[in-house]
Protein backbone atom coordinates (compact mmCIF):
# COMPACT_ATOMS: atom_id res chain seq x y z
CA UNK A 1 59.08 29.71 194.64
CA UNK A 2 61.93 27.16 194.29
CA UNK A 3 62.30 24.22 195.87
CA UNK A 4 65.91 23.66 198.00
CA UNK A 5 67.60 20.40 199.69
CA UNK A 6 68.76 21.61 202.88
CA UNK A 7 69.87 21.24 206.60
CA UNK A 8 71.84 22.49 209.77
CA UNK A 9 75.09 20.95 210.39
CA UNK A 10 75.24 18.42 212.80
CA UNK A 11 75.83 14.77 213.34
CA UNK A 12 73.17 11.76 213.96
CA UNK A 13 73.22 8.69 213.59
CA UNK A 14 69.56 6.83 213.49
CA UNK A 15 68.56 2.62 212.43
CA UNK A 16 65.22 3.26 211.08
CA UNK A 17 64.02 3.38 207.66
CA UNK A 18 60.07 3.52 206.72
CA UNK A 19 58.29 3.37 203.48
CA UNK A 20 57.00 6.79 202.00
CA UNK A 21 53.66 9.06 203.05
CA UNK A 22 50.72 9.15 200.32
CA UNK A 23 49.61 12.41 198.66
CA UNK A 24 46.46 14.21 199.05
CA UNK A 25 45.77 15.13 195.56
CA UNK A 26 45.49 11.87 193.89
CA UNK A 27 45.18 13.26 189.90
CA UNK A 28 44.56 16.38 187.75
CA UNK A 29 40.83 15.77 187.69
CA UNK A 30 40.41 17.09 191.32
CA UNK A 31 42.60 19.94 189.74
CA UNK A 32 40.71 20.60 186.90
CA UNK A 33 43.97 21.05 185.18
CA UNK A 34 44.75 19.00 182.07
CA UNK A 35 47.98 17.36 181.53
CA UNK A 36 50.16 18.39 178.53
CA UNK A 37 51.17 16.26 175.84
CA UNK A 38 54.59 14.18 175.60
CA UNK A 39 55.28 16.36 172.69
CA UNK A 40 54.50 19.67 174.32
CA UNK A 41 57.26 18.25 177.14
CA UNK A 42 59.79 16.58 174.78
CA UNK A 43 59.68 20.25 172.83
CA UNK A 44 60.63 22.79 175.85
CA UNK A 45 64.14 20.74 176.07
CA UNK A 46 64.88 20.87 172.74
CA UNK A 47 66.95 23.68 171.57
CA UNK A 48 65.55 26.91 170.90
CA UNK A 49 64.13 27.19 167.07
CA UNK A 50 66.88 27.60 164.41
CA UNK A 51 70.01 26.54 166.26
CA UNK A 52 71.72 23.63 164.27
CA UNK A 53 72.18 20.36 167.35
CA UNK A 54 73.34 20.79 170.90
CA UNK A 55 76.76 21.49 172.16
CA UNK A 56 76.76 19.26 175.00
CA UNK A 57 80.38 21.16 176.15
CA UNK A 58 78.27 24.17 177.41
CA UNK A 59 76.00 21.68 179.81
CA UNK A 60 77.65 21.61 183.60
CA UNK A 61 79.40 18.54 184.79
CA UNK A 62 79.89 18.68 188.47
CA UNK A 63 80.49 15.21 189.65
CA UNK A 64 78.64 15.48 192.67
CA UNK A 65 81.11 12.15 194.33
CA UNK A 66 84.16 13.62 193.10
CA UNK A 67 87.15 12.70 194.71
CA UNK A 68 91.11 14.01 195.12
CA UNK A 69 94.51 13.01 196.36
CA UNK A 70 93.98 15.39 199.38
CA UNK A 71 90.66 13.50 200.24
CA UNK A 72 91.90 10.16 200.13
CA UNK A 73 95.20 11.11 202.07
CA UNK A 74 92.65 12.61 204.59
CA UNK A 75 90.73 9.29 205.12
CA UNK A 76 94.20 7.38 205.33
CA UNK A 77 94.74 9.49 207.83
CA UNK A 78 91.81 9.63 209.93
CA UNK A 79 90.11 6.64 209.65
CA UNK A 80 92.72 3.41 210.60
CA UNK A 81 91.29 0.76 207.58
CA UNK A 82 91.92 -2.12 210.10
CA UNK A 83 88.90 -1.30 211.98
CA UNK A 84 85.64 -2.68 212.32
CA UNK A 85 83.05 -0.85 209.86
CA UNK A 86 81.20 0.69 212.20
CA UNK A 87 84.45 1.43 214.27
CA UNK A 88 85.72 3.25 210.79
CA UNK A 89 81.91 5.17 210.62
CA UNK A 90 82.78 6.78 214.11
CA UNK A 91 86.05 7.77 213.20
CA UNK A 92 85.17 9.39 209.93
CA UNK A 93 82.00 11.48 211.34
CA UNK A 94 84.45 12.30 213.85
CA UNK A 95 87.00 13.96 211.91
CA UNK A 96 84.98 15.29 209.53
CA UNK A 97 83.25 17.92 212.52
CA UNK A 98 85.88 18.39 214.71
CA UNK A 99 87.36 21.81 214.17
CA UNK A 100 90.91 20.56 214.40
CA UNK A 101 90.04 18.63 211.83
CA UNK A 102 87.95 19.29 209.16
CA UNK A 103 85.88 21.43 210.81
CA UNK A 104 82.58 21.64 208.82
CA UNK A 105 80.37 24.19 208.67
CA UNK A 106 77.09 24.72 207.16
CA UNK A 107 75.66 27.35 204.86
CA UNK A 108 72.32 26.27 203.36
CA UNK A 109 72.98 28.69 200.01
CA UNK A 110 75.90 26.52 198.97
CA UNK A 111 75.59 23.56 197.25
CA UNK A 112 79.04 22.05 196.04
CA UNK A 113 80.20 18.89 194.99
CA UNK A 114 82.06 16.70 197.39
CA UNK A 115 85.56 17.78 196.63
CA UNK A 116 84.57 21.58 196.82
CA UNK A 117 82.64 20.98 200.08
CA UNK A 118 86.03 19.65 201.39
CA UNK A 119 87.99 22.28 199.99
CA UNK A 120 85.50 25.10 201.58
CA UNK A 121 84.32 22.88 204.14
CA UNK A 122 80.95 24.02 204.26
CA UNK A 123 77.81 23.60 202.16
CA UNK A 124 74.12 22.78 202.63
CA UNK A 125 72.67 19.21 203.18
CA UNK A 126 73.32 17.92 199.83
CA UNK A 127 76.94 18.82 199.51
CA UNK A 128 77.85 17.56 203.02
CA UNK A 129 75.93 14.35 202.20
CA UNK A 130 77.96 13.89 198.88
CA UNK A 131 81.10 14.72 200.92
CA UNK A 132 80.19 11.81 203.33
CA UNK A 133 79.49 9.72 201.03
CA UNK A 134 83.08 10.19 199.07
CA UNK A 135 84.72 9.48 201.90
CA UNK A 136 83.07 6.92 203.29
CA UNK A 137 82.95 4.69 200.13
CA UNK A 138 87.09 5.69 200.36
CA UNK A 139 86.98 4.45 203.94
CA UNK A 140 85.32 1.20 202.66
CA UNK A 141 81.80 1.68 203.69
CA UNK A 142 78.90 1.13 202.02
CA UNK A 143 76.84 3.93 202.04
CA UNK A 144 73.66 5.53 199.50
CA UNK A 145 71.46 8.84 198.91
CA UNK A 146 68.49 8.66 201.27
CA UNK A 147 65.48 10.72 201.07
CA UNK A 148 64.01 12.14 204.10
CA UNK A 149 59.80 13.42 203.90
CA UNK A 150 60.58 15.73 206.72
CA UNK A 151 57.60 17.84 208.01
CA UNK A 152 57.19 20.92 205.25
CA UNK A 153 59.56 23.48 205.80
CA UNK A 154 59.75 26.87 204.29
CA UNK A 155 61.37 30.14 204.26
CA UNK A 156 59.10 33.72 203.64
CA UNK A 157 60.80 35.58 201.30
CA UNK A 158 58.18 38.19 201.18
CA UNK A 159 54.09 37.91 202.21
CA UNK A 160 53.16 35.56 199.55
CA UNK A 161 56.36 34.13 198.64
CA UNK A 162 58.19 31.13 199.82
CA UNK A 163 60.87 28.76 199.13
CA UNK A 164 60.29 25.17 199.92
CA UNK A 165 62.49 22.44 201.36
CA UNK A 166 63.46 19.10 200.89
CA UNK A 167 65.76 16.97 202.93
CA UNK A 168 68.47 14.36 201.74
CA UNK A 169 70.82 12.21 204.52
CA UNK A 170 72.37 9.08 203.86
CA UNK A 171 72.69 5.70 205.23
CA UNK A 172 75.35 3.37 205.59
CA UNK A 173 74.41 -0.29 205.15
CA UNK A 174 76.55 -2.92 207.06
CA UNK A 175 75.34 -5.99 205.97
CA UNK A 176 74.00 -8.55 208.62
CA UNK A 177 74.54 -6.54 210.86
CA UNK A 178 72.36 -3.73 209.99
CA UNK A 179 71.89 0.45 208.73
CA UNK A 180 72.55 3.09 210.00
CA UNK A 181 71.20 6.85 208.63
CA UNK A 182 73.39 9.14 208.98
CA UNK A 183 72.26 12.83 209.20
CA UNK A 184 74.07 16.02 208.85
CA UNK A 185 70.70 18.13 210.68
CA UNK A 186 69.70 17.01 214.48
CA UNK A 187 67.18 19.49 213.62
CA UNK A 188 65.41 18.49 210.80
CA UNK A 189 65.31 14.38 211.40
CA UNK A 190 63.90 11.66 213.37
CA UNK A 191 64.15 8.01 212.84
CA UNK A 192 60.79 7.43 212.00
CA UNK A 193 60.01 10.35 209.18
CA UNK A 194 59.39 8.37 205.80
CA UNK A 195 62.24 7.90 203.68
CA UNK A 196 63.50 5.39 200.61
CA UNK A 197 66.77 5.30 199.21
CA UNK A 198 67.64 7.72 196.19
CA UNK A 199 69.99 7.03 192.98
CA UNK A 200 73.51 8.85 192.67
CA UNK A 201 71.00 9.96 189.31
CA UNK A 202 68.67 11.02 191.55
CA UNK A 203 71.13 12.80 193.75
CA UNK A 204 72.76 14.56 191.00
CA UNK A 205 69.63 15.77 189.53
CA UNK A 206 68.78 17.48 192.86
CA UNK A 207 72.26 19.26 193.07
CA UNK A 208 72.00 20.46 189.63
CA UNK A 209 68.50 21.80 190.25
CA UNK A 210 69.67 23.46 193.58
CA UNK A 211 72.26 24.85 191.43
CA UNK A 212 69.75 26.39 188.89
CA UNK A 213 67.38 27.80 191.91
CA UNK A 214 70.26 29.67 192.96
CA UNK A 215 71.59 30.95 189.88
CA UNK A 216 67.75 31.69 189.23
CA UNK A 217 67.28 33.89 192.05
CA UNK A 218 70.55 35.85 191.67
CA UNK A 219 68.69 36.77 188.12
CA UNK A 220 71.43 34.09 185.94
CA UNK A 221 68.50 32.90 183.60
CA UNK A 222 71.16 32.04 181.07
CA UNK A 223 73.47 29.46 184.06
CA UNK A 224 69.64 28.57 186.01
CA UNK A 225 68.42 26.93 182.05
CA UNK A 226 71.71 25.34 181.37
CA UNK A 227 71.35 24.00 185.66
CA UNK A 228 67.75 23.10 185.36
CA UNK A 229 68.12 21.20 181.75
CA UNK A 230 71.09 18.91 182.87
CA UNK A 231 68.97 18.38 186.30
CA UNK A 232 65.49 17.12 183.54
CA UNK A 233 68.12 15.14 181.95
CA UNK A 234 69.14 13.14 185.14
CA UNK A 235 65.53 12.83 186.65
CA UNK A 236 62.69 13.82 184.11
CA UNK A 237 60.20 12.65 186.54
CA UNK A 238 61.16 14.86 189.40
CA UNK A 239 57.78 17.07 189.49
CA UNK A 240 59.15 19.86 191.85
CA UNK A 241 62.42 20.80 189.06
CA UNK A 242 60.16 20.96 186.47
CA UNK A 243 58.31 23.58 188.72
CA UNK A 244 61.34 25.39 189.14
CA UNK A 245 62.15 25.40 185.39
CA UNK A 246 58.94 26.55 184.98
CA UNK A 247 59.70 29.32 187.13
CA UNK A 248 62.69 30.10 184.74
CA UNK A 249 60.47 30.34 182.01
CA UNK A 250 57.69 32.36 183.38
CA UNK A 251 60.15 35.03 184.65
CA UNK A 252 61.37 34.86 180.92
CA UNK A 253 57.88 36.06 179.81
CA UNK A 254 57.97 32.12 177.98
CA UNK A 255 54.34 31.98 179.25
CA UNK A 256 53.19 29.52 177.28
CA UNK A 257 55.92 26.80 177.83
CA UNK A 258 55.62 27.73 181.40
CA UNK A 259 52.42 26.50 181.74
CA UNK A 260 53.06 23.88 180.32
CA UNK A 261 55.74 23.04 182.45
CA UNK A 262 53.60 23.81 185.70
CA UNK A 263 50.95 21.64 184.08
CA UNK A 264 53.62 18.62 184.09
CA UNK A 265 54.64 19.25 187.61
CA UNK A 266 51.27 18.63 188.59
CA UNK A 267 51.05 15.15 186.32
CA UNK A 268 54.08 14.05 188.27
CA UNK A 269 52.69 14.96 191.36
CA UNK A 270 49.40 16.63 191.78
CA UNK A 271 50.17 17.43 195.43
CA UNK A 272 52.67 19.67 194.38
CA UNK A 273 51.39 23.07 196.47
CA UNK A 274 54.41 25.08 195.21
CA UNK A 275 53.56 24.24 191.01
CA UNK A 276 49.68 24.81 192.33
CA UNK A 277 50.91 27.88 193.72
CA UNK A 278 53.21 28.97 191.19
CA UNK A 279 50.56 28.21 188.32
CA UNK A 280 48.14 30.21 189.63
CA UNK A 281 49.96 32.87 189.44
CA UNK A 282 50.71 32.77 186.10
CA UNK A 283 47.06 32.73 185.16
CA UNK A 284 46.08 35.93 187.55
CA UNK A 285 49.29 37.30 185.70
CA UNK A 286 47.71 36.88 182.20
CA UNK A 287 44.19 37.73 183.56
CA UNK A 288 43.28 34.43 183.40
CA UNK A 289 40.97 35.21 186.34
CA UNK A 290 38.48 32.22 186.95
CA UNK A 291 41.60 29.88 186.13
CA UNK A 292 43.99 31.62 189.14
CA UNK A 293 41.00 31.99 191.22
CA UNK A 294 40.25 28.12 191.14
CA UNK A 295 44.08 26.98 192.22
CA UNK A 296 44.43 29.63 194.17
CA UNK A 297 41.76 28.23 196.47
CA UNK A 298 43.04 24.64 195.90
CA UNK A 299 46.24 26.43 197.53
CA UNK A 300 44.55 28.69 200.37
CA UNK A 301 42.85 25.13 200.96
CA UNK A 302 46.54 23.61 201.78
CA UNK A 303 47.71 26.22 203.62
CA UNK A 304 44.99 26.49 205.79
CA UNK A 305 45.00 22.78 206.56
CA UNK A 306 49.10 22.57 206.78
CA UNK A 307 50.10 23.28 210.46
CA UNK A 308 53.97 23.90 208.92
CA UNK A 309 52.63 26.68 206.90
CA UNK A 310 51.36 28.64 210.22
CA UNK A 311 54.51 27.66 211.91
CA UNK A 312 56.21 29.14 209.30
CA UNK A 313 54.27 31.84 209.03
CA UNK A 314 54.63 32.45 212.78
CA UNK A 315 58.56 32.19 212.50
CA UNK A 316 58.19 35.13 210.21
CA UNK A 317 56.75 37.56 211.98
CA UNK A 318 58.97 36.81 215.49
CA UNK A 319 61.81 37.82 212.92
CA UNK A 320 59.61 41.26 212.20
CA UNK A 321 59.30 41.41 215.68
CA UNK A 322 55.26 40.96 215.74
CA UNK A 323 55.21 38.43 218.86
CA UNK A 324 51.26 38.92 218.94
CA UNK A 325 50.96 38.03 215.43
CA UNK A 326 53.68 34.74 215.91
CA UNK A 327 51.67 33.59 218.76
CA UNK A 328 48.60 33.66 217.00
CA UNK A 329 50.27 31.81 214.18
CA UNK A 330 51.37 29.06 216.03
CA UNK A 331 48.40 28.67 218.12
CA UNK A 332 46.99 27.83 215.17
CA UNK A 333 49.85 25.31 213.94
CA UNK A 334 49.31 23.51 217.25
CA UNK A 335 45.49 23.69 216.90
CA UNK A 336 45.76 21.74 214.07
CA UNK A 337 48.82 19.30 215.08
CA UNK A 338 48.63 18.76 218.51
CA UNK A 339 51.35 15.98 219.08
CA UNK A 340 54.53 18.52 217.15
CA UNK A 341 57.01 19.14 219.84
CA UNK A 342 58.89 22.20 217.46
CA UNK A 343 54.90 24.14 217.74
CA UNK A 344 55.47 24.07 221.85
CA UNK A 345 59.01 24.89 221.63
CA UNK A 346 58.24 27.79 219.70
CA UNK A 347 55.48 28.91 221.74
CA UNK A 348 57.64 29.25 225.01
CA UNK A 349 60.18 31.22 222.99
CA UNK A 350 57.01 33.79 222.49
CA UNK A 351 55.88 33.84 225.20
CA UNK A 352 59.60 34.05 226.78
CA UNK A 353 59.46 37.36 225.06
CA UNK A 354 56.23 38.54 226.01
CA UNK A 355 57.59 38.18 229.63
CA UNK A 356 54.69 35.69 230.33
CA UNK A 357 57.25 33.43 232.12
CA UNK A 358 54.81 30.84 233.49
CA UNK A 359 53.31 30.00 229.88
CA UNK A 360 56.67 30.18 228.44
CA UNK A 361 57.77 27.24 231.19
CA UNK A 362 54.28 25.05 230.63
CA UNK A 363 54.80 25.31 226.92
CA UNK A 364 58.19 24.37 227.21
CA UNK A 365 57.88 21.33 229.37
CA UNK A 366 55.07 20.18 226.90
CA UNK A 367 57.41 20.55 223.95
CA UNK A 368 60.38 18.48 226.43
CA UNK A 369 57.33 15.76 227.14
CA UNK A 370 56.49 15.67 223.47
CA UNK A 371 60.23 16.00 222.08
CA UNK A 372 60.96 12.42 224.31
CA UNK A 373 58.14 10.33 223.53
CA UNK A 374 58.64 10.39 220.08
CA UNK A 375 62.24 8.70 220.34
């Protein structure tokens, strides 16, 4: 179960920023897990026994801000430098979606560095956010990584398998006179989700960790280690990549070190449902039974509290077709998160196909209610 940045392409432009959310699983001891030691970490990045140093050569180096004479003749271009800096903002996000222009697109199983996503013009959230970032720092903006805590999202990939989201924007700071965020995904932001500022450390971690997840699930073990290694490197206190690189190492049969890598995940950040998840599997897979059986009811636990989880659940089987089964999902997502305008929404579009045109309309109305008093 990896763990993505992604979003839909679009343009926003919001003026809020608020501090992060707390977790719900404060340490290990509610876990019953115990951490490893630094030595049992250190030792699953070294290289593998009986290989003589580390040929850094083989390690990627993507240079997520890259930049080339095409880009910076494209911001000459497009974005008149005599403007105000906000005037120069408009003008970028302008050309950069307007399909006589530049003309992006997105495709959330790309992730590229900024001068690929200009020379392909698509890519998920965290190319398109390095690609505005290059060219706004060319246009003479100031602009940083910003980390969204959007509402969970997830994709089923089969009945008890998921891949988990995060979300990354940026924001462009103008001084006195204020921020901006600006967000590639209409979609998947509002102004007053939790966010903080990330590195260009941070950033690049993330890409090379989306990198490895997607090398990882084409079956690449050999590109995902060298992805998810250069990504520990960068940000060695990013729970959710050691989760992923535990992944790596459970699928090969490295049991051992992937426990211990789960177990790490979960010192970083005990909340972590996908490492809880992902751990108890690995015991159930050794027979470890009373071990899986106690996360595995710290992670029915989450789910059943998590109104995202039925939503997504519920998205699932309207794609199978099951609009009984969706509705009953949902029902539950709103039972348990009354105020969520996307549970309503999603309703009416059931019920919409049931032909049950009168709930479809109240649902949707309470979604349009719900949808406005939130901005």
């Amino acid at each position: 179960m990896p763990v993505f940045s992604k979003n839909v392409l679009a343009i926003a432009i919001f003026s809020s920023l608020i501090a992060c959310s707390n977790t719900e699983i404060r340490d290990l001891a509610t876990l019953d897990i115990q951490a490893p030691s630094s030595e049992q970490v250190t030792a699953l990045l070294l290289p593998k026994q009986g290989s003589e140093g580390v040929d850094v050569s083989i390690y990627p180096e993507d240079n997520i801000l890259a930049m080339n004479a095409e880009m910076r003749y494209f911001v000459e271009e497009n974005v008149p430098a005599a403007l105000s800096p906000r005037a120069r903002l408009s003008y970028l996000l302008d050309s950069m979606v307007r399909p006589s222009q530049l003309g992006l697109k997105y495709d959330p199983g790309i992730t590229l560095n900024a001068t690929e996503t200009f020379q392909q013009r698509t890519g998920n959230c965290l190319s398109l956010t390095s690609l505005f970032i290059a060219l706004a720092r060319e246009a003479k903006l100031t602009v940083y990584y910003n980390e969204v805590t959007i509402p969970p999202s997830w994709d089923m990939v089969s009945d008890n398998s998921m891949v988990f989201y995060k979300h990354i924007n940026a924001v462009v700071d103008f001084g006195d006179d204020g921020k901006e965020v600006v967000d590639l995904s209409v979609d998947n932001y509002e102004y007053h989700y939790p966010q903080h500022r990330v590195t260009e450390q941070q950033a690049a971690a993330q890409h090379y960790n989306n990198r490895g997840a997607e090398y990882l699930n084409q079956g690449n073990n050999e590109k995902a280690d060298l992805y998810f290694r250069r990504a520990l490197f960068l940000d060695p206190q990013a729970g959710h990549i050691w989760g992923n690189f535990g992944t790596l190492l459970r699928r090969q049969k490295r049991v051992a070190e992937a426990e211990i890598a789960y177990r790490h995940a979960l010192t970083l950040n005990p909340s972590d449902q996908v490492a809880i998840s992902n751990l108890g599997r690995l015991y159930r897979e050794q027979d470890n039974k009373e071990e899986a059986r106690k996360l595995e009811k710290i992670a029915e636990s989450f789910r059943r509290k998590n109104p995202f989880w039925h939503f997504s659940r519920a998205k699932a089987e309207y794609e199978k077709g099951d609009f009984d089964e969706a509705l009953k999902f949902v029902q539950q997502a709103i039972r348990l998160q009354k105020d969520e305008y996307r549970f309503y929404r999603f309703a009416s579009l059931i019920y919409f196909r049931q032909g049950k045109l009168v709930r479809a309309q109240q649902f949707s109305d309470k979604a349009s209610r719900l949808k406005l008093s939130t901005n």
